[in-house]
N, C-alpha and C. Protein backbone atom coordinates (compact mmCIF):
# COMPACT_ATOMS: atom_id res chain seq x y z
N UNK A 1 26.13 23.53 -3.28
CA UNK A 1 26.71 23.36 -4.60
C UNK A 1 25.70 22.73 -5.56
N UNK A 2 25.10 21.63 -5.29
CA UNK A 2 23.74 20.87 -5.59
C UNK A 2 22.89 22.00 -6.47
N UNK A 3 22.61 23.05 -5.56
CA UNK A 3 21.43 23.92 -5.84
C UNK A 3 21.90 25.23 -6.60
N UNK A 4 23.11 25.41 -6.59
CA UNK A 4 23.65 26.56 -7.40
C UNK A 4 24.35 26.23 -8.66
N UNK A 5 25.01 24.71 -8.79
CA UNK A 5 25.76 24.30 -10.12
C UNK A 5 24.89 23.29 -10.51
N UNK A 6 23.81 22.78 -10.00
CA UNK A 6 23.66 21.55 -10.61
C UNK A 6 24.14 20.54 -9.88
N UNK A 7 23.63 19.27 -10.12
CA UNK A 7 24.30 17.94 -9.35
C UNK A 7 25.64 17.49 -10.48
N UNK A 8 24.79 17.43 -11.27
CA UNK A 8 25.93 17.06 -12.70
C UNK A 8 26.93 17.24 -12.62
N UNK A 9 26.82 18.80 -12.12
CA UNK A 9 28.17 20.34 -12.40
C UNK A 9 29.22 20.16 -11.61
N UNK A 10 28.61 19.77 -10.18
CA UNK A 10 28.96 20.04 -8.60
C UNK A 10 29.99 18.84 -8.71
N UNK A 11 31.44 19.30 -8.41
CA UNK A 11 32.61 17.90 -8.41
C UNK A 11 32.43 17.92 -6.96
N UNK A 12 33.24 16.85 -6.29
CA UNK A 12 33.25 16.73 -4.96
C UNK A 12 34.46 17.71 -4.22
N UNK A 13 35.60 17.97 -4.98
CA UNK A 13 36.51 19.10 -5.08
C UNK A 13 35.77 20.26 -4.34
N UNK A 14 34.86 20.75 -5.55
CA UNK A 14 34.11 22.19 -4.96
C UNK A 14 33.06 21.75 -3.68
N UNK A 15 32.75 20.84 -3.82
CA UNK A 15 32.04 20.04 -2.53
C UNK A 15 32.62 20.53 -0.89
N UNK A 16 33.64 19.63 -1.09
CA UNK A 16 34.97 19.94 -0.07
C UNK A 16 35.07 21.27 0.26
N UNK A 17 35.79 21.72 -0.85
CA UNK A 17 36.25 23.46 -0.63
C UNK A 17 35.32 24.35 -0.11
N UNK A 18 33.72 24.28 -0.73
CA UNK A 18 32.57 24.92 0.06
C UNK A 18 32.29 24.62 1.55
N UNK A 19 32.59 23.11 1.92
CA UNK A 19 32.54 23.25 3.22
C UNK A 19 33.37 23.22 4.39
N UNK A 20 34.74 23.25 3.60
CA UNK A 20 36.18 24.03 4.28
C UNK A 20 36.88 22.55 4.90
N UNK A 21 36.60 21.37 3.93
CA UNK A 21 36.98 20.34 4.30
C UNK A 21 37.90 19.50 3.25
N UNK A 22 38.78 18.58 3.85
CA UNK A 22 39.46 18.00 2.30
C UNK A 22 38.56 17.48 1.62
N UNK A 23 39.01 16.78 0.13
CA UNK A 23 38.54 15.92 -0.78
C UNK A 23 38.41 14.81 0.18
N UNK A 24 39.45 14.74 0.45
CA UNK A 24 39.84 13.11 1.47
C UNK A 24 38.23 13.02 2.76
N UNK A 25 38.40 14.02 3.36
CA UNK A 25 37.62 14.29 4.35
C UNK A 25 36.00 13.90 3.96
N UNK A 26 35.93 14.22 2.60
CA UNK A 26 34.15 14.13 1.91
C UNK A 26 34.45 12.22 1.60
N UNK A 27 35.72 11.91 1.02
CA UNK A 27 35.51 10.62 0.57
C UNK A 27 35.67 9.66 1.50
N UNK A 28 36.10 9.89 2.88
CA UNK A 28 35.76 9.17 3.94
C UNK A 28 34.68 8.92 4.24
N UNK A 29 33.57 9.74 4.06
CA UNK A 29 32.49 9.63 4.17
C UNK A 29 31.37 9.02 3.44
N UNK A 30 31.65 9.59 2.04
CA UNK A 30 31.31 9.19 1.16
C UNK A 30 31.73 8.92 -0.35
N UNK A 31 31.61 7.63 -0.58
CA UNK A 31 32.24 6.98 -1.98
C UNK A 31 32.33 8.09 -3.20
N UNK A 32 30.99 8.21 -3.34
CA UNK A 32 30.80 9.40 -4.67
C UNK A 32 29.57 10.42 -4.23
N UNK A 33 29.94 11.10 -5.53
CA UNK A 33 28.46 12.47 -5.39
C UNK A 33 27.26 11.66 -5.27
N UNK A 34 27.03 10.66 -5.78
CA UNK A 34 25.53 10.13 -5.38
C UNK A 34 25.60 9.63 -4.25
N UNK A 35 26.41 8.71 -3.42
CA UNK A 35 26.09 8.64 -2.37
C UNK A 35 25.77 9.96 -1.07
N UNK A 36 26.74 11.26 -1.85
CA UNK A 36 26.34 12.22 -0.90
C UNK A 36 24.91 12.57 -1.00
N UNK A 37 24.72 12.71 -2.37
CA UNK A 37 23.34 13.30 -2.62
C UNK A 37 22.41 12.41 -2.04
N UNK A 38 22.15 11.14 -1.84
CA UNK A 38 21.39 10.30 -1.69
C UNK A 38 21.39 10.70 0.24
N UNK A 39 22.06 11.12 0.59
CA UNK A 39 22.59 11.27 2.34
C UNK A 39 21.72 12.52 2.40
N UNK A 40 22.07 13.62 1.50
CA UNK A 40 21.46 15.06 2.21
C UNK A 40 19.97 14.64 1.90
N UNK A 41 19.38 13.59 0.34
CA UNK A 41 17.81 13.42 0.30
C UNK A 41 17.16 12.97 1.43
N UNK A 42 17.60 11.84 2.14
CA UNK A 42 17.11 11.30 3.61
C UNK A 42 17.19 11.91 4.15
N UNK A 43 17.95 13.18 4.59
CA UNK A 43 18.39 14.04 5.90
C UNK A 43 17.04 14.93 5.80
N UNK A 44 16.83 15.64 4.25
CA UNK A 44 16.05 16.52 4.30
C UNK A 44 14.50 15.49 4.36
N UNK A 45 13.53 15.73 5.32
CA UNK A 45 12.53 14.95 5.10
C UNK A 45 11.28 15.55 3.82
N UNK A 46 11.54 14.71 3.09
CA UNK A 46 9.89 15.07 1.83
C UNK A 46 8.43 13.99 2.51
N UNK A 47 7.64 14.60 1.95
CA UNK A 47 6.24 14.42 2.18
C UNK A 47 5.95 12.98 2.61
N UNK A 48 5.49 12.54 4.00
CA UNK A 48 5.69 11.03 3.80
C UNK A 48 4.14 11.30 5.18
N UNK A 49 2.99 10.41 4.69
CA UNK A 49 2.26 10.06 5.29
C UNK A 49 2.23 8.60 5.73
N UNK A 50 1.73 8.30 6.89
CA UNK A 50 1.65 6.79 7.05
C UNK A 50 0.63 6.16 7.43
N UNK A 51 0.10 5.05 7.41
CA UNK A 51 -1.05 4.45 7.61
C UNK A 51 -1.32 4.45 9.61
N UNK A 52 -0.04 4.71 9.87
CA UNK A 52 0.07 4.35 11.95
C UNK A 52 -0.45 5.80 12.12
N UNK A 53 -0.25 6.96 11.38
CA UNK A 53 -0.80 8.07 11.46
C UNK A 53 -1.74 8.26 11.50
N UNK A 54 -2.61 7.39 10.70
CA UNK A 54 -4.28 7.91 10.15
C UNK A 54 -4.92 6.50 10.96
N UNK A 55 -4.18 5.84 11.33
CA UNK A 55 -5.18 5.09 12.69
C UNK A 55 -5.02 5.93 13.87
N UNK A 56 -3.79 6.68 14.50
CA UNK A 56 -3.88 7.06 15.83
C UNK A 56 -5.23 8.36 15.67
N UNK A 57 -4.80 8.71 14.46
CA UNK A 57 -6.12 10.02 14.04
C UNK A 57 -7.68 9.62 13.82
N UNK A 58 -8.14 8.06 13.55
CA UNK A 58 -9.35 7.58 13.61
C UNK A 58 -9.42 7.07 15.34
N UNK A 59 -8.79 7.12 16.27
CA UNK A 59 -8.93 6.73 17.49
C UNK A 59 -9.24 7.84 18.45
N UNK A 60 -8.84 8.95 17.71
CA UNK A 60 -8.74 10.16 18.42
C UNK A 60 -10.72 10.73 17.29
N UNK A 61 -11.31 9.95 16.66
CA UNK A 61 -12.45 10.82 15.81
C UNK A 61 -12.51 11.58 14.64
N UNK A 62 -11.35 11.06 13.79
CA UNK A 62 -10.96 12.40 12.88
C UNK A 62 -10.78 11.35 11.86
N UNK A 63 -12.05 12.03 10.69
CA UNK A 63 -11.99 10.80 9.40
C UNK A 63 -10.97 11.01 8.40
N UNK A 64 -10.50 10.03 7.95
CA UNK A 64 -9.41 9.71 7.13
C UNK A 64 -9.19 11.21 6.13
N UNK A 65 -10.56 11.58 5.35
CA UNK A 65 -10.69 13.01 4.54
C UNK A 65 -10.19 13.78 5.28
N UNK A 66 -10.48 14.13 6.25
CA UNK A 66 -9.83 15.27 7.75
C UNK A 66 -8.13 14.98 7.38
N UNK A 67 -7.98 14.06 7.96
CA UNK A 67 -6.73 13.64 8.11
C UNK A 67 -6.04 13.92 6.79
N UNK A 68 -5.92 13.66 5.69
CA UNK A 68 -5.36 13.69 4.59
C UNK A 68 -5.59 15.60 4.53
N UNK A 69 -6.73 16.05 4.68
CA UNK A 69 -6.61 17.66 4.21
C UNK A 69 -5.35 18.25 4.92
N UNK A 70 -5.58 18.21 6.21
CA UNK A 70 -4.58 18.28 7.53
C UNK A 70 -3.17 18.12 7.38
N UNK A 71 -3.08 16.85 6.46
CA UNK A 71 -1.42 16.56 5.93
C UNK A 71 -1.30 17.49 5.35
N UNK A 72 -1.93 17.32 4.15
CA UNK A 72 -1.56 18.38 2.86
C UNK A 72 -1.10 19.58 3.32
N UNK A 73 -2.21 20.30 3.73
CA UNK A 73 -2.18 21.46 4.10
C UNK A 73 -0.64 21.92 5.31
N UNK A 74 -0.57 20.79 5.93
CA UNK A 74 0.91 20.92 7.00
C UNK A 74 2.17 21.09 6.18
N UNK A 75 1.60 19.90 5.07
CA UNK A 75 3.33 20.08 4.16
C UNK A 75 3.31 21.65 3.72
N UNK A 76 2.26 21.80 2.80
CA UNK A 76 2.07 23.23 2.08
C UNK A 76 2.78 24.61 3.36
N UNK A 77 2.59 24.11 4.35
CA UNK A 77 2.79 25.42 5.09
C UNK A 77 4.44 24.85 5.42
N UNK A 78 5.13 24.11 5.87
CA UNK A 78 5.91 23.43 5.69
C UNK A 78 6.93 24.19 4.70
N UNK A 79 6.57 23.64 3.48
CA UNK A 79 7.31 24.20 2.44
C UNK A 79 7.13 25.72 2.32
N UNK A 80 6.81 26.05 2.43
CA UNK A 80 6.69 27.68 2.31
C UNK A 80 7.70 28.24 3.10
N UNK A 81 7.84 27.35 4.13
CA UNK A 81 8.60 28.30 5.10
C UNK A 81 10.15 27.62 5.21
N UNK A 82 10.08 26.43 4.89
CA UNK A 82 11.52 25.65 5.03
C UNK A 82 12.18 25.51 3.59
N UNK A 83 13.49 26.30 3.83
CA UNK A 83 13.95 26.80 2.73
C UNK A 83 15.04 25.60 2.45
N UNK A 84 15.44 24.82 3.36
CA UNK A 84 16.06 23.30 3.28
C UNK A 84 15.21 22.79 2.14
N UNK A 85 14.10 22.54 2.37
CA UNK A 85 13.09 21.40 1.78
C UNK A 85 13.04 21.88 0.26
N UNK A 86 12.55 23.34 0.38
CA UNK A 86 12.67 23.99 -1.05
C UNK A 86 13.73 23.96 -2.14
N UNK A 87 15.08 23.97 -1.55
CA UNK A 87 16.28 23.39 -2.60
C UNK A 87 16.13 22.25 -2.50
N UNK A 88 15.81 21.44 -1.71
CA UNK A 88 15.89 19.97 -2.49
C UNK A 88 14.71 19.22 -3.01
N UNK A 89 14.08 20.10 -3.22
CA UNK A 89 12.72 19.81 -4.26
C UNK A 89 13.53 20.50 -5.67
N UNK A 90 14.05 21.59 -5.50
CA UNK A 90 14.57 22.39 -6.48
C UNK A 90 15.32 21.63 -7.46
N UNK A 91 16.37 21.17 -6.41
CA UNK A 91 17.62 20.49 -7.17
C UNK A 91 16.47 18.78 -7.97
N UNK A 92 15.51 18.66 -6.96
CA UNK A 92 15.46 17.14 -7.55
C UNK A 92 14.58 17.44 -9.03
N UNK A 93 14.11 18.56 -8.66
CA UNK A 93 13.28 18.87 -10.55
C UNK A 93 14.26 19.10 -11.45
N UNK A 94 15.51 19.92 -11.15
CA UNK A 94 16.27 20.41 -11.97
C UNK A 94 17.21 19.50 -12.53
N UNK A 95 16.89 18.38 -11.67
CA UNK A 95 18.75 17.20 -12.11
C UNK A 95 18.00 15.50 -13.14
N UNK A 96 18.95 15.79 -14.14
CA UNK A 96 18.48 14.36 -14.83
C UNK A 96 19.42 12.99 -14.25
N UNK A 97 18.03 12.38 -13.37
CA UNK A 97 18.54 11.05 -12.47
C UNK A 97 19.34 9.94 -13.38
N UNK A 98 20.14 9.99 -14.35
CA UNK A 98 20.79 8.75 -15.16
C UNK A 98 21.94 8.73 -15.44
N UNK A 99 22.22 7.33 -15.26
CA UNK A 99 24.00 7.16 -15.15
C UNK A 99 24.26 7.09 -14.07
N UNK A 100 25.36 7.69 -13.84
CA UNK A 100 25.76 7.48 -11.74
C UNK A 100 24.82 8.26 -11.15
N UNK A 101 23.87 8.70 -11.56
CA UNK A 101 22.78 9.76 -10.50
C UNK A 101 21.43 8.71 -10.38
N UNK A 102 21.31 7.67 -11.39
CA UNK A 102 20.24 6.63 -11.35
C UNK A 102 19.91 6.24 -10.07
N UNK A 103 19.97 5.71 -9.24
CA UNK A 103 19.92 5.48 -7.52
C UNK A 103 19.50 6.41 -6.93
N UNK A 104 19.49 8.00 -7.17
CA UNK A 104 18.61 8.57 -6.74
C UNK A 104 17.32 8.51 -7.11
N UNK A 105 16.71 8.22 -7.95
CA UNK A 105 15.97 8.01 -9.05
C UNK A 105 15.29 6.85 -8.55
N UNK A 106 15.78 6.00 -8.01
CA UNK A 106 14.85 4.56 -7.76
C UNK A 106 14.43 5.34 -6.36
N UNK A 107 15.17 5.74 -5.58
CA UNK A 107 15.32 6.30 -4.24
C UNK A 107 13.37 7.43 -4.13
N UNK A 108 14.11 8.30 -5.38
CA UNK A 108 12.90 8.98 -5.55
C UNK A 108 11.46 8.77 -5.73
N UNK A 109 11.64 7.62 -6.80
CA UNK A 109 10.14 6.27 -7.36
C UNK A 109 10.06 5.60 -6.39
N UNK A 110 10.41 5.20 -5.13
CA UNK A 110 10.72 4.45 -4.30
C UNK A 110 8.98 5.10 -3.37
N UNK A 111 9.96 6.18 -2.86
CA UNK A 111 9.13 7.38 -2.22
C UNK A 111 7.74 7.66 -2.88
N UNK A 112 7.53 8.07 -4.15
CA UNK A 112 6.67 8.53 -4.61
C UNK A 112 5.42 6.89 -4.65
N UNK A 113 6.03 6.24 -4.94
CA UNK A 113 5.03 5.28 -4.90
C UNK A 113 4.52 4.60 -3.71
N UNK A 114 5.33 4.71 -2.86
CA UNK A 114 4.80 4.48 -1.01
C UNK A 114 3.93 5.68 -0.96
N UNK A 115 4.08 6.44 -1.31
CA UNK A 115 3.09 7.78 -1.47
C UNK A 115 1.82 7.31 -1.64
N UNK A 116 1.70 7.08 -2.71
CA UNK A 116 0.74 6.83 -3.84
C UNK A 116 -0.45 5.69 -2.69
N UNK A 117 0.62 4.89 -2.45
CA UNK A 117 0.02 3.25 -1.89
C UNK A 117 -0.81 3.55 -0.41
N UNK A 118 -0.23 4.37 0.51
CA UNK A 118 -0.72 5.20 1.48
C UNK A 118 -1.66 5.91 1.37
N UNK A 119 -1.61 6.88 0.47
CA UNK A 119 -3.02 7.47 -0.10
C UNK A 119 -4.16 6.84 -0.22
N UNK A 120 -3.45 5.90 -1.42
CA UNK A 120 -5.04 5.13 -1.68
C UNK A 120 -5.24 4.20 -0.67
N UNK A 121 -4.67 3.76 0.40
CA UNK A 121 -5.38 2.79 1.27
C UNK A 121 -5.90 3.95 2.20
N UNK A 122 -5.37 5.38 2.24
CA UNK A 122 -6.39 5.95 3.25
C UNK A 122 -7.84 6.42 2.45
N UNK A 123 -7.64 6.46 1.33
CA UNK A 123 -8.47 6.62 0.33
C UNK A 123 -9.46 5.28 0.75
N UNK A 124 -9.11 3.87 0.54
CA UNK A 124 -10.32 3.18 0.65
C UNK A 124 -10.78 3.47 2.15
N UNK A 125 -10.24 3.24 3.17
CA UNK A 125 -10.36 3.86 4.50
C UNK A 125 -12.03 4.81 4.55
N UNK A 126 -11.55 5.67 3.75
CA UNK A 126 -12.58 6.76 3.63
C UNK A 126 -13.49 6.14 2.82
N UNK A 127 -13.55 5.17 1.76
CA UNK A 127 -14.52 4.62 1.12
C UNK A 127 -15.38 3.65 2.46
N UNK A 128 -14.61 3.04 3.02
CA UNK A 128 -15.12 2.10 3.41
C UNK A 128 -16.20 2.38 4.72
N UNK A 129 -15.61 3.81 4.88
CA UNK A 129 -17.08 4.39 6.18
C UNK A 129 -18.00 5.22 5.43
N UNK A 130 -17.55 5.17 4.16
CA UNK A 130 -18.84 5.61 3.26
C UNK A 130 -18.87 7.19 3.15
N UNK A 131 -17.53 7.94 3.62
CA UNK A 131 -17.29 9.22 3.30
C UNK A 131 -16.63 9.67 1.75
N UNK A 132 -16.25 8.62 0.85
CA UNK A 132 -16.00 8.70 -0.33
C UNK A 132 -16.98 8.92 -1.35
N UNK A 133 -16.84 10.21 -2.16
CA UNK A 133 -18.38 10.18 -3.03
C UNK A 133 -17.73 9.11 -4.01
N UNK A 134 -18.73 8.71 -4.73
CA UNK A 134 -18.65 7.60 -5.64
C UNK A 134 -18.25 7.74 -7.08
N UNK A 135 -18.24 9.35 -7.76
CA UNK A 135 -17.74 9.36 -8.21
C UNK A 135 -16.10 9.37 -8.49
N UNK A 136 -15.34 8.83 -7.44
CA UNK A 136 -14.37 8.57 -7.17
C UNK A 136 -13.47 7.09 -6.33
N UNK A 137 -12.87 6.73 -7.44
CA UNK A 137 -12.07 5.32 -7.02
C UNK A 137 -11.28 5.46 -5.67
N UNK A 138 -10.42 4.93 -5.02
CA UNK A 138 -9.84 5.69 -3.68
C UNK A 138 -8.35 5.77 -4.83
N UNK A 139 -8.27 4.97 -5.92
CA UNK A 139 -6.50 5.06 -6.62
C UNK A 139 -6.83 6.96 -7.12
N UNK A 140 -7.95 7.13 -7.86
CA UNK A 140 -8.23 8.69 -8.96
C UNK A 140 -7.83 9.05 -7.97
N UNK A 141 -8.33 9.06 -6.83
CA UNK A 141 -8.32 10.39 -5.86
C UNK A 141 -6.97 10.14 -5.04
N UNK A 142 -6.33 9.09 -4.74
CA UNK A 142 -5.25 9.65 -4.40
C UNK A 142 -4.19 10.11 -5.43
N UNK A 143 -4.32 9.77 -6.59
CA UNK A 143 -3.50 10.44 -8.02
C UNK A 143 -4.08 11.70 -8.50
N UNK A 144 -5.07 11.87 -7.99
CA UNK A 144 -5.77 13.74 -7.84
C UNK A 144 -4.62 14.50 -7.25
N UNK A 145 -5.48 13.85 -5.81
CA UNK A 145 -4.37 14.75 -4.80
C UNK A 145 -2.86 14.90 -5.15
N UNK A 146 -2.30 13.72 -5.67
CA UNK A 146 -1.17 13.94 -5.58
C UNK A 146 -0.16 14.97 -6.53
N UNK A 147 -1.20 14.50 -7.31
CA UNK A 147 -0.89 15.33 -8.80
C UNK A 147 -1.03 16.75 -8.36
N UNK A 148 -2.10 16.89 -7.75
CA UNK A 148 -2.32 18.63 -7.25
C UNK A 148 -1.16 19.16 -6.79
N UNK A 149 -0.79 18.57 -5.21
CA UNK A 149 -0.17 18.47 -4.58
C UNK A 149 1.51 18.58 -5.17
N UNK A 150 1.43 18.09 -6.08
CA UNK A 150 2.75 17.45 -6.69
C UNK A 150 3.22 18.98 -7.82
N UNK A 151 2.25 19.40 -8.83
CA UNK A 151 2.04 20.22 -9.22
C UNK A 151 1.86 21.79 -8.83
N UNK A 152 1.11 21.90 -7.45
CA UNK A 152 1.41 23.52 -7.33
C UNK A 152 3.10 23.32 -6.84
N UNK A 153 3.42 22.74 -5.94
CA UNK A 153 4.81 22.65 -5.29
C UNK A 153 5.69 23.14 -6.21
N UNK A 154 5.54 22.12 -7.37
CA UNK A 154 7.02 22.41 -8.86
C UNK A 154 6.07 23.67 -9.41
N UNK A 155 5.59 23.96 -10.07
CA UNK A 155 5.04 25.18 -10.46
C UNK A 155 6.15 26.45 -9.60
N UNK A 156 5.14 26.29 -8.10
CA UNK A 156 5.91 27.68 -6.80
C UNK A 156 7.81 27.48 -7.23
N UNK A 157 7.87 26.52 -7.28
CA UNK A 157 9.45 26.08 -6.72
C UNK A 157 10.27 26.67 -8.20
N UNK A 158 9.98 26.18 -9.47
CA UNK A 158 10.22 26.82 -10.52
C UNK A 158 9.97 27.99 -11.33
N UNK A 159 8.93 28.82 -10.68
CA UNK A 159 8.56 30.34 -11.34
C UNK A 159 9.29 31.24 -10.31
N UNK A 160 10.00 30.20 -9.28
CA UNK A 160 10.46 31.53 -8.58
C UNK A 160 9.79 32.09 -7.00
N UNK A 161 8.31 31.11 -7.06
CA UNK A 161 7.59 31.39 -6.00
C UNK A 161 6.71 32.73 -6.08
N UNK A 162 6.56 32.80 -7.49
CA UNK A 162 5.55 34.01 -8.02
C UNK A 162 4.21 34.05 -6.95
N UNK A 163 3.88 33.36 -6.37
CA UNK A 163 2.48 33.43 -5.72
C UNK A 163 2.45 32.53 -4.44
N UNK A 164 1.42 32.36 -3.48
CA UNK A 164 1.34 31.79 -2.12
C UNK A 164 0.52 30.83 -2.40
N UNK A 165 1.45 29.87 -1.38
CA UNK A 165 1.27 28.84 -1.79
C UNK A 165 0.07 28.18 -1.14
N UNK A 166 -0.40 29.55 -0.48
CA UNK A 166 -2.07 29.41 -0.01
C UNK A 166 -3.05 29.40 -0.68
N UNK A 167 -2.72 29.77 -1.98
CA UNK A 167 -3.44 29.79 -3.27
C UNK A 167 -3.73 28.13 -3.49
N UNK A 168 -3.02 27.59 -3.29
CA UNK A 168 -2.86 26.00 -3.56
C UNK A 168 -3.48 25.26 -2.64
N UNK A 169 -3.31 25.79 -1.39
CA UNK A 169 -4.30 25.29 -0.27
C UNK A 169 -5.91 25.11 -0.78
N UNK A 170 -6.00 26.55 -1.40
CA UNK A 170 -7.27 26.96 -1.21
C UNK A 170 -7.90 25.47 -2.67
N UNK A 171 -7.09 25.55 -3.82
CA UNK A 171 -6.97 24.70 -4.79
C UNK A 171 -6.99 22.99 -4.19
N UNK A 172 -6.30 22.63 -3.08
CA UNK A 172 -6.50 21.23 -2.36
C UNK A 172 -7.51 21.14 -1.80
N UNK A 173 -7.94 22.36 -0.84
CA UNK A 173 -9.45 21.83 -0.29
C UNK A 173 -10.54 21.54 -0.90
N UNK A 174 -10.39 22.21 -2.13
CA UNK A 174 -11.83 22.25 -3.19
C UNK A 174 -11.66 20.58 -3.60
N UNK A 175 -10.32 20.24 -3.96
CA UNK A 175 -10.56 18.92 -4.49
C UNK A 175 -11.11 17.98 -3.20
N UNK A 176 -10.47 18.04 -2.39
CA UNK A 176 -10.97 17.56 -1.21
C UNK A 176 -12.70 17.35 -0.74
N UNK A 177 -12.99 17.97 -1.12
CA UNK A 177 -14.02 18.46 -0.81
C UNK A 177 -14.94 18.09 -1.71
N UNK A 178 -14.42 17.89 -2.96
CA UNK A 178 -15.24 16.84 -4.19
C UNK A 178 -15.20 15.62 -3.89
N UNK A 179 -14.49 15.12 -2.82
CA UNK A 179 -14.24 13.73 -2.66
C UNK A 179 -15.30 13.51 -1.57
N UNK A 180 -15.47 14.00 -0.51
CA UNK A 180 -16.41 13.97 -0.05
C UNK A 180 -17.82 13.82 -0.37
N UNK A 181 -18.41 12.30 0.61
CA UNK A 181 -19.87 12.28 -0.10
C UNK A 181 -20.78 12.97 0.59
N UNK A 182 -21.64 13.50 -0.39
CA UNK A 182 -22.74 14.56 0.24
C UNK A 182 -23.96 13.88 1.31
């Protein structure tokens, strides 16, 4: 309902009825539409790297740059193929987070900035064994990537998926690959 009316649109009524359950039955569960929505965002997993990741991957020989291309590139293939993940990237571009939808919204900034903070500490990571070229801070370059990253996704997800999203791959490694010192 989310992805075909809107979050706005979507009452908990048609909620129910789509999934052949009472009103009563959805509000046992859950208070309001944001708490549902906030339930299916956790369920569906979005892009989440972690710092316990990119140590077990420096123990195993594989530099932080490796590691970060490797993510990227997993989500990218990821999304292409998981059509879960794709409506709820969909719905979260398409819905204005304010008013009773606000809480998704912190939920969302929440995420995006653990993002951000992960990056750039794998970012200094990579500075700090001296694989970072210098024309690059470890914050630019993880707000590169992310932006890239962040950008072909809504682009594919909103034209409809006019093009492959290997195109974008090919677009992450190059940046990648600027980050790297010669």
């Amino acid at each position: 309902m989310f992805f075909e009316k809107g979050v706005s649109n979507s009452r908990l009524e048609d909620i129910a009825t789509a999934a052949g359950v009472t009103r009563g039955a959805v509000h046992w569960h859950f208070a309001n539409k944001t708490d549902l929505f906030l339930e299916l965002y956790s369920a569906v997993q979005l892009p989440r790297i972690n710092m316990l990741d990119l140590e077990q991957a420096n123990e195993k020989g594989c530099d932080p740059l490796a590691f970060i291309e490797a993510a990227a590139l997993d989500w990218l293939e990821l999304l292409s193929k998981d059509q879960q993940r794709q409506r709820m990237l969909t719905i979260l571009l398409r819905t204005n987070f304010t008013g009773e939808l606000e809480r998704v919204q912190v939920a969302v900034d929440a995420l995006d900035a653990e993002q951000t903070q992960t990056l750039t500490e794998m970012f200094e990571k990579a500075a700090s064994l001296k694989l970072l070229d210098q024309q690059w801070s470890a914050r630019s370059a993880a707000l590169a990537l992310k932006w890239l990253m962040k950008g072909a996704c809504w682009e594919w997800l909103l034209t409809g998926q006019k093009y492959e999203l290997a195109e974008a791959a090919l677009g992450m490694k190059t940046l990648i690959a600027s980050f790297r010192k010669l």
